[in-house]
N, C-alpha and C. Protein backbone atom coordinates (compact mmCIF):
# COMPACT_ATOMS: atom_id res chain seq x y z
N UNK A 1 116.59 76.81 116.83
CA UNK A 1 116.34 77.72 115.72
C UNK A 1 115.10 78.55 116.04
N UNK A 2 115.42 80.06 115.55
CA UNK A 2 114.05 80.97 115.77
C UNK A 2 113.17 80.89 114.78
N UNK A 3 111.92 81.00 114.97
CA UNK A 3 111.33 81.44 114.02
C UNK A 3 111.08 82.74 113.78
N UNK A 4 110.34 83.43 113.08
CA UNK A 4 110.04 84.27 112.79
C UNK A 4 109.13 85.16 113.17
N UNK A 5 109.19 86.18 113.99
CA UNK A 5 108.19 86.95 114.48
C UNK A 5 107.55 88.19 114.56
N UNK A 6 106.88 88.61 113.72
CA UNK A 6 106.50 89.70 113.23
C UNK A 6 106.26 90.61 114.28
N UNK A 7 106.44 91.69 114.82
CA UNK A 7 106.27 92.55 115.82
C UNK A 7 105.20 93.28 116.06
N UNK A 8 104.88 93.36 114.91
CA UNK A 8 103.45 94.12 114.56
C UNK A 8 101.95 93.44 113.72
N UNK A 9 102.23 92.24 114.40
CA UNK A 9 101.34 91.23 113.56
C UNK A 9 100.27 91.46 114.10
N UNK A 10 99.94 92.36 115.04
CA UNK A 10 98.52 92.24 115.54
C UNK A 10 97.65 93.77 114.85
N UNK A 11 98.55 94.45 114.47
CA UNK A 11 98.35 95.88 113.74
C UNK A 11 97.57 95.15 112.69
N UNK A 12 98.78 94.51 112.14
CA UNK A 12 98.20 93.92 110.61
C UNK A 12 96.87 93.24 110.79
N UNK A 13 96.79 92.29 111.25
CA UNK A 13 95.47 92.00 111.48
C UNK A 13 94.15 92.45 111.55
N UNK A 14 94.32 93.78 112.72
CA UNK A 14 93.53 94.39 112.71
C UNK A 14 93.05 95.38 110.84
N UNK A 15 94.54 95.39 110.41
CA UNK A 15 94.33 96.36 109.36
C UNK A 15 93.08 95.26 107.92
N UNK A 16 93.93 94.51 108.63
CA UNK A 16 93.17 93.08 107.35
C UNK A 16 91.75 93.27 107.81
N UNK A 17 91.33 93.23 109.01
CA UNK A 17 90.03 93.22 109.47
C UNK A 17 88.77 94.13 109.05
N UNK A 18 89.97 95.40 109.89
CA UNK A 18 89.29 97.05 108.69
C UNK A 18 88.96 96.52 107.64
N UNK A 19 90.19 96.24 106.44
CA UNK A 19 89.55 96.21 105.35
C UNK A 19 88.52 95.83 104.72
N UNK A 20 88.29 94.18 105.72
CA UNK A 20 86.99 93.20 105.48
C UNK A 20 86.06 93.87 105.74
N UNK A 21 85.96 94.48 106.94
CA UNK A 21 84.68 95.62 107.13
C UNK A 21 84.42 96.49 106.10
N UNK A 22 85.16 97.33 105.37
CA UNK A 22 85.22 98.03 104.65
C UNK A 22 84.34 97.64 103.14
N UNK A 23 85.15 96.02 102.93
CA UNK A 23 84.32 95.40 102.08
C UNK A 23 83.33 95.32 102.24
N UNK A 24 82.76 94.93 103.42
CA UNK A 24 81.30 94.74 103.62
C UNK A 24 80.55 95.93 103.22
N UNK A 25 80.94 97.37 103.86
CA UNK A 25 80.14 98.03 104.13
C UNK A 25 79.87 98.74 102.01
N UNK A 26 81.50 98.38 101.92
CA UNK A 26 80.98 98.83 100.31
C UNK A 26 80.00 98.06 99.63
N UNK A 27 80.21 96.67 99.64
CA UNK A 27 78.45 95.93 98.94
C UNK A 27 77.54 96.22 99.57
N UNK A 28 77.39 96.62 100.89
CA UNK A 28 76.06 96.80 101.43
C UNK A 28 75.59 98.27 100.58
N UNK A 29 76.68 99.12 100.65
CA UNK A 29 76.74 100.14 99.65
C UNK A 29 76.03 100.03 98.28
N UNK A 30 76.36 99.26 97.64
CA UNK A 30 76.36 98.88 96.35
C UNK A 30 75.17 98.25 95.90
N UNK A 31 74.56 97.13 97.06
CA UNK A 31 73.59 96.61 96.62
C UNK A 31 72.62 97.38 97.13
N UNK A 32 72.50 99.22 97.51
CA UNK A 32 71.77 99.72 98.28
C UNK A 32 71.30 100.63 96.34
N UNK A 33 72.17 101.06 96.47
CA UNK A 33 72.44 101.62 94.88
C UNK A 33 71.42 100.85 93.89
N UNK A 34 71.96 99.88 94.04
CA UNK A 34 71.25 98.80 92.74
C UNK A 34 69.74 98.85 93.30
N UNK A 35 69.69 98.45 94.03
CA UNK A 35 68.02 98.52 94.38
C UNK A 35 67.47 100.02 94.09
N UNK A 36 68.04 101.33 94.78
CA UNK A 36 67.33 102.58 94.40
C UNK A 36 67.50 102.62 92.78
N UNK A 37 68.27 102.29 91.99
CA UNK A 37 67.94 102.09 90.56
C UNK A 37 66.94 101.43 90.21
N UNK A 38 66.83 100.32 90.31
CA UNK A 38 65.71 99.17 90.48
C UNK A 38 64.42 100.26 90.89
N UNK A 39 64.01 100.99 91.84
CA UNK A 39 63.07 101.97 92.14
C UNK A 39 62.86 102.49 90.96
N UNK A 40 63.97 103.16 90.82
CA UNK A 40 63.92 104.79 89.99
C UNK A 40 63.62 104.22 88.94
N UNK A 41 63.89 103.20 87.93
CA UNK A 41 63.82 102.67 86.97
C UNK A 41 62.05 102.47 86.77
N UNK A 42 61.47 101.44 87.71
CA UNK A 42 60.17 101.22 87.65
C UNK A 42 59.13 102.12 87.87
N UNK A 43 59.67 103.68 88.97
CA UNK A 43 58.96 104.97 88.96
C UNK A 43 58.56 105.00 87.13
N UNK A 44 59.49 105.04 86.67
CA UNK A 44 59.96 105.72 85.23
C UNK A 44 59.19 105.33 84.16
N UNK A 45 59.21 103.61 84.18
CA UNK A 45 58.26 102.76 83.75
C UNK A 45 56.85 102.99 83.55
N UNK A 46 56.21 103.26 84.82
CA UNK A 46 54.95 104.04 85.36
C UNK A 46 54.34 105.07 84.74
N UNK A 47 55.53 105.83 84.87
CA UNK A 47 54.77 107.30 84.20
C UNK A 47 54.93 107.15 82.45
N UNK A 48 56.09 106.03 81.96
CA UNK A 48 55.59 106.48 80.57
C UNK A 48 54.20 105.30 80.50
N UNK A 49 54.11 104.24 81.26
CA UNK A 49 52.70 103.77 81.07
C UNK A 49 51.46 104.87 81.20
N UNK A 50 51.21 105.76 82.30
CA UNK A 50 50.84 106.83 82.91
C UNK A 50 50.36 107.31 81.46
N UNK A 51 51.15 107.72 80.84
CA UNK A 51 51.57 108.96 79.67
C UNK A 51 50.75 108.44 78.57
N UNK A 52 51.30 106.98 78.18
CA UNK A 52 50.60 105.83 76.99
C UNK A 52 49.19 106.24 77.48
N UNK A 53 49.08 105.72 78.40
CA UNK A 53 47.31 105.59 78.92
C UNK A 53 46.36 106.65 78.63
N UNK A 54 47.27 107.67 78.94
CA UNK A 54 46.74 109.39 79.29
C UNK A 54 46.26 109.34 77.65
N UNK A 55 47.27 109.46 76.78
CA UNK A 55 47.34 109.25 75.28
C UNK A 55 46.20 108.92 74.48
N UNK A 56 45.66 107.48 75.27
CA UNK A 56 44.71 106.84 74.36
C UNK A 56 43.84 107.46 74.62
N UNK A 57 43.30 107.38 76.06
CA UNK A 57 42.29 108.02 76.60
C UNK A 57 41.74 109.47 75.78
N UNK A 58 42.27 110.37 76.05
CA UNK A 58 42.30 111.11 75.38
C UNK A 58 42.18 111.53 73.76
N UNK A 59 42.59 110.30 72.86
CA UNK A 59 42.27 110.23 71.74
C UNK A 59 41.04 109.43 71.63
N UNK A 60 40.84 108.34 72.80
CA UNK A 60 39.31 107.95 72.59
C UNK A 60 37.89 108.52 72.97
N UNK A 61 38.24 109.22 73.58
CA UNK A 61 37.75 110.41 74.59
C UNK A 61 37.36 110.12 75.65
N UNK A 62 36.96 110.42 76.91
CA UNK A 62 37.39 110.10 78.08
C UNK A 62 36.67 111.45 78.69
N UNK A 63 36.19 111.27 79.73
CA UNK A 63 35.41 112.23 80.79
C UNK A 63 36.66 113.01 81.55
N UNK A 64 36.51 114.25 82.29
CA UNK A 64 37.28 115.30 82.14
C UNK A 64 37.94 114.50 83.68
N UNK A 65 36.89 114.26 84.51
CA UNK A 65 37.12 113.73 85.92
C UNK A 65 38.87 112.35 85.80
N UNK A 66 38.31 111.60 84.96
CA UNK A 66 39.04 110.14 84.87
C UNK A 66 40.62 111.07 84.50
N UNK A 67 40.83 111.80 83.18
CA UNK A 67 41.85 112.60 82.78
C UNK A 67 42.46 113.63 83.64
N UNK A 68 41.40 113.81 84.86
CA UNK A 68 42.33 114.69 85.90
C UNK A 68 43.18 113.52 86.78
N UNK A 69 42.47 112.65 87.17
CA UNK A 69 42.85 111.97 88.07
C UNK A 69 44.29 111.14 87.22
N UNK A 70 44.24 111.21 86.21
CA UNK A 70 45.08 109.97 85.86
C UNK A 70 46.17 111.67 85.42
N UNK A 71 45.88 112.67 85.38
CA UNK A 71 47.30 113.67 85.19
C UNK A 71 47.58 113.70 86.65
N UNK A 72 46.83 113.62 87.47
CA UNK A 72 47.37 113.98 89.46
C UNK A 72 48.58 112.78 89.28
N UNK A 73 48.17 111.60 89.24
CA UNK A 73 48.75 110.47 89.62
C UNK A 73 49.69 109.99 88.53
N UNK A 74 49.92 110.77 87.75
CA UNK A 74 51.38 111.35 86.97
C UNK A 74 51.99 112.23 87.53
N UNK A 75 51.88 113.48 87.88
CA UNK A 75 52.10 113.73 88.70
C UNK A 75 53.08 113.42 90.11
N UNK A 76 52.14 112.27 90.84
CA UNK A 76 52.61 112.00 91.84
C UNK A 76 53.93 111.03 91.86
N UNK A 77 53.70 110.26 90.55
CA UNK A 77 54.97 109.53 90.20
C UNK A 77 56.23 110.14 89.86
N UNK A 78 55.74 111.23 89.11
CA UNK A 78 56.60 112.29 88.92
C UNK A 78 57.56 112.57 90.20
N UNK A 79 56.89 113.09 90.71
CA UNK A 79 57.47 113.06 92.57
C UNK A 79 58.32 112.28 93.24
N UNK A 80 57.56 110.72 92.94
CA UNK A 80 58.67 109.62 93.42
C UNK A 80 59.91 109.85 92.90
N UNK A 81 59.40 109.85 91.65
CA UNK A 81 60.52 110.34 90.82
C UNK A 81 61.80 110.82 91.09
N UNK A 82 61.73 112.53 91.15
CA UNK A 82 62.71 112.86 92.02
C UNK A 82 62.97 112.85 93.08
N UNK A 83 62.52 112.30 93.75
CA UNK A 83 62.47 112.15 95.40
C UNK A 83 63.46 111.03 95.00
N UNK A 84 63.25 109.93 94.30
CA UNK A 84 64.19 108.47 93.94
C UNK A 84 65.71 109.20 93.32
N UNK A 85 65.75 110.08 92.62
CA UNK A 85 66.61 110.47 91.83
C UNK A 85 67.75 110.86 93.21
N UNK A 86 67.06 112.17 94.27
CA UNK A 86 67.47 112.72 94.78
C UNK A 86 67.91 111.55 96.15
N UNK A 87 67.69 110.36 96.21
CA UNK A 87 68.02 108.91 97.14
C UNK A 87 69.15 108.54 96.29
N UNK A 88 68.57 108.18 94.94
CA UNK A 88 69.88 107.81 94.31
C UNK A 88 71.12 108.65 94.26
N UNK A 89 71.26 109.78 94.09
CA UNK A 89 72.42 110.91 94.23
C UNK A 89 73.11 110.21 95.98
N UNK A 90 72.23 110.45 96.55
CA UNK A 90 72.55 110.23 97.94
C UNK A 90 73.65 108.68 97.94
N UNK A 91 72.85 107.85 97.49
CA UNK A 91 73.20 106.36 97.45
C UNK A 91 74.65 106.02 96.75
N UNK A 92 74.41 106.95 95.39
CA UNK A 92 75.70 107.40 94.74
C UNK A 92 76.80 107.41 95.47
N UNK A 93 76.99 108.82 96.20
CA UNK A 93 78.00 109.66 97.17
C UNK A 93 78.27 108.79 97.98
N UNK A 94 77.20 107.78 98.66
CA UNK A 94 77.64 106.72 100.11
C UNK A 94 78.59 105.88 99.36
N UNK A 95 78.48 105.00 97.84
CA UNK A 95 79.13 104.53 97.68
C UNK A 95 80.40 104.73 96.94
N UNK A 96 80.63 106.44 96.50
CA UNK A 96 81.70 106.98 96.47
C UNK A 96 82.87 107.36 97.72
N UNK A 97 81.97 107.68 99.08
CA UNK A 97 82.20 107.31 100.16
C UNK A 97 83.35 106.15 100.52
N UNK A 98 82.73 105.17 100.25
CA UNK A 98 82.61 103.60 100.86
C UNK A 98 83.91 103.20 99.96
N UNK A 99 83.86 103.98 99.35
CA UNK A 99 84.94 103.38 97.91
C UNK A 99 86.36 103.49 98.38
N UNK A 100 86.32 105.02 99.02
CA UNK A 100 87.37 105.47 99.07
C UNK A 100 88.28 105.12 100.44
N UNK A 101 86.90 105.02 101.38
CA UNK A 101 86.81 103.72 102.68
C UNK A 101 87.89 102.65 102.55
N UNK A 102 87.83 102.36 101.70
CA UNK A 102 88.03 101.09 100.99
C UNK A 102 89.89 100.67 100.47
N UNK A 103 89.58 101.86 99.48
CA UNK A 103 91.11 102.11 99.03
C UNK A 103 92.16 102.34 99.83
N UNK A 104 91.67 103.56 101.10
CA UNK A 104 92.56 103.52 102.18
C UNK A 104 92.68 102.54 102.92
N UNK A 105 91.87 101.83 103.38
CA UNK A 105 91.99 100.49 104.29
C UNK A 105 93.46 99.48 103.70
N UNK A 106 92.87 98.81 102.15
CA UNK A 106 93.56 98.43 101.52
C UNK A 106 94.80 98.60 101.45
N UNK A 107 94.95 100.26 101.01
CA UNK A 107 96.51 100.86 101.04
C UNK A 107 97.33 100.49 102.74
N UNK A 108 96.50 100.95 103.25
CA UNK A 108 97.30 100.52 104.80
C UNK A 108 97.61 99.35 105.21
N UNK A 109 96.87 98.33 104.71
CA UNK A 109 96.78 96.65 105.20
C UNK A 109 98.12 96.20 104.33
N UNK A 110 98.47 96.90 102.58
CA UNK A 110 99.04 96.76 102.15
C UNK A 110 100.57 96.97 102.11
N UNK A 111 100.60 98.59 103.35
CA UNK A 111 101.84 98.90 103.53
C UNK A 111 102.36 98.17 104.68
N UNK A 112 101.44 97.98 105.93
CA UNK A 112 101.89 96.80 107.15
C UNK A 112 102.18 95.50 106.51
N UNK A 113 101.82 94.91 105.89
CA UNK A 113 101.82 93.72 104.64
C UNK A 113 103.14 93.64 103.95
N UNK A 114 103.34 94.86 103.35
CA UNK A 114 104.92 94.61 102.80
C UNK A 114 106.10 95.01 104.15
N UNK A 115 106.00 95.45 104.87
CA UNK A 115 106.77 96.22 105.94
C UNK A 115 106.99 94.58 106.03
N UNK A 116 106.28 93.55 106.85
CA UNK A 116 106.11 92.45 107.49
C UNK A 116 106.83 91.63 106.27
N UNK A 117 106.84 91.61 105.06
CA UNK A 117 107.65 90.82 103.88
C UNK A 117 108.93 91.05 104.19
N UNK A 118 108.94 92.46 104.21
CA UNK A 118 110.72 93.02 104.39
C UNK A 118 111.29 92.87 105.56
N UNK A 119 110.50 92.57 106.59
CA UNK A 119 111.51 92.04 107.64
C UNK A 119 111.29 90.55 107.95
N UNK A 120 110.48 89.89 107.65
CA UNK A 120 110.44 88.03 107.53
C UNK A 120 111.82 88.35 106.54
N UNK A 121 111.92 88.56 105.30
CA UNK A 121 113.53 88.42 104.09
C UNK A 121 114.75 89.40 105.02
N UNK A 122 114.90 90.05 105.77
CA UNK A 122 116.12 90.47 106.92
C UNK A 122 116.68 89.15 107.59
N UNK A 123 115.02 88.86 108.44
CA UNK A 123 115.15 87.69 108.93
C UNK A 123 115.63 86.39 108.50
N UNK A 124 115.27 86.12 107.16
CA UNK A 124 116.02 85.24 106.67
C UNK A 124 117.50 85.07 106.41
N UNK A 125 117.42 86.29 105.72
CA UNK A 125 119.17 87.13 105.48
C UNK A 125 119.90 86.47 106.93
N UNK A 126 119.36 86.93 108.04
CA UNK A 126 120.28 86.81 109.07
C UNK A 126 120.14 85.38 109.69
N UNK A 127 118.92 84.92 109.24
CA UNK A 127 119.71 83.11 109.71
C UNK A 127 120.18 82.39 108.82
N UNK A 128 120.12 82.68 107.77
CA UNK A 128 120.99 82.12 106.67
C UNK A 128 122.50 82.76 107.04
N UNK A 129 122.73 84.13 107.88
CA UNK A 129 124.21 84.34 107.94
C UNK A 129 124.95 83.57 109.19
N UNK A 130 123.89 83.37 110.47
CA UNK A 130 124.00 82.85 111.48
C UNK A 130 124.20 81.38 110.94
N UNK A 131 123.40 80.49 110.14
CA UNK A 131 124.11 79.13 109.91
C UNK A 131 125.22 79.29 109.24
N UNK A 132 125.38 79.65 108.24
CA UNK A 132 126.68 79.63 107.53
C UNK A 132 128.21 80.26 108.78
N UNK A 133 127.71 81.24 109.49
CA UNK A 133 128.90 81.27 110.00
C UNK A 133 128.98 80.01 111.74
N UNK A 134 127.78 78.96 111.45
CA UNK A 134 128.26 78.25 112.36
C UNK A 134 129.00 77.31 111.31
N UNK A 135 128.30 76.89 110.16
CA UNK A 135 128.90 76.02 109.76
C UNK A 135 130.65 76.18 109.37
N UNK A 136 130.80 77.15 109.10
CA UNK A 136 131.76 77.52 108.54
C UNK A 136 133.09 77.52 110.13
N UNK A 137 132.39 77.60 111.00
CA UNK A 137 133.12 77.30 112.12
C UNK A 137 133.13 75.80 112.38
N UNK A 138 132.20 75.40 112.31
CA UNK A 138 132.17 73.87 112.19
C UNK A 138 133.62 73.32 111.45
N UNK A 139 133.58 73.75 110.34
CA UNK A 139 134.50 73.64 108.81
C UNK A 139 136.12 73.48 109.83
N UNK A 140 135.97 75.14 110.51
CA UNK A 140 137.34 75.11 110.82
C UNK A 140 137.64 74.20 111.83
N UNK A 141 136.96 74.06 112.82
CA UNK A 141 137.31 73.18 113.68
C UNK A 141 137.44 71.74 112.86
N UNK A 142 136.61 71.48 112.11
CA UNK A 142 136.86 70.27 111.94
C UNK A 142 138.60 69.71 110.99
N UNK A 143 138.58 70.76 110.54
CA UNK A 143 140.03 71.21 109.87
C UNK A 143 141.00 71.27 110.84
N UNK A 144 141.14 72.08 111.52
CA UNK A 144 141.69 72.27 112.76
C UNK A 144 142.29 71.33 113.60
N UNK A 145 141.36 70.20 113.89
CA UNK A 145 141.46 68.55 114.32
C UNK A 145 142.25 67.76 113.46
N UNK A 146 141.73 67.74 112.25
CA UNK A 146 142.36 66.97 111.05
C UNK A 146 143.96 67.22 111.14
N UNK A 147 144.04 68.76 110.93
CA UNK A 147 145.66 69.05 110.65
C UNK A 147 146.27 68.75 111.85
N UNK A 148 146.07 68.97 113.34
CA UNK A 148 146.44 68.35 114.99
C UNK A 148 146.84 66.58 114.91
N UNK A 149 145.76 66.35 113.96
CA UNK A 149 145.56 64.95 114.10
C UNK A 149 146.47 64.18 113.12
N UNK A 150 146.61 64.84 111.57
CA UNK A 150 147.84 64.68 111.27
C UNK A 150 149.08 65.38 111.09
N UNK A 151 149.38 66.37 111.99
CA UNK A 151 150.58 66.37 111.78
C UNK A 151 150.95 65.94 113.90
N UNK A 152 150.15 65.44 114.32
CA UNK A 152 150.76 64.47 115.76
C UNK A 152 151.22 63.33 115.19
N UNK A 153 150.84 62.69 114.21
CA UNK A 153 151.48 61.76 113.58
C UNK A 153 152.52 61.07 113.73
């Protein structure tokens, strides 16, 4: 009896493989994202502390020097700021990228995947037709004998 042998099982594999890569590279993606949020978030934090501070100061009164320095270094957060914003956009797109990376891999692993279903169930089809037509020869012969055997009688 044969077994079953996929012809293109090494395609598939490889396609399964892609995909795992693919996975990877999308969380590496993803957890790249989460962290530049994590940034951008605590930039953000900063400057409304920055802002609070500026606030009091200013209502308590405060020397002109201390109130420049603490608007520069608002300012400069400011900066991170979009500089983080303009990483995150970036980080965004990689993992819109990565996504789509992804979907195609999938789709392909998925179509070698069913291709390989539909011919393992052919395959079956045809040794399920191959036993039945031994057995069924079996049948006759054994019939065949029987009726020889009684009607030599």
């Amino acid at each position: 009896m044969t077994t079953f042998n996929f012809q293109f099982q090494r395609l598939l594999e490889l396609k399964e493989n892609e995909k795992s890569i693919a996975q990877s590279q999308m969380a590496h993606a993803i957890r790249q994202q989460e962290t530049g949020k994590r940034h951008q978030e605590a930039i953000h934090s900063k400057i409304q502390d920055a802002e609070r501070l500026k606030k009091e100061k200013q209502q308590g009164g405060v020397h002109i020097s201390e109130l420049r320095s603490l608007v520069n270094y608002i300012q400069q957060l400011q900066e991170q700021l979009v500089s983080y914003n303009r990483e995150l956009d970036r980080l965004d797109h990689d993992v819109s990228t990565k996504q789509h990376q992804l979907n195609r891999k999938a789709q392909e692993e998925k179509t070698w995947e069913h291709m390989k279903q539909q011919k393992k169930a052919l395959f079956e089809e045809q040794r399920k037709a191959e036993e039945q037509n031994f057995f069924d020869e079996l049948a006759s012969t054994r019939f065949y004998r029987s009726s020889r055997a009684g009607s030599g009688e």
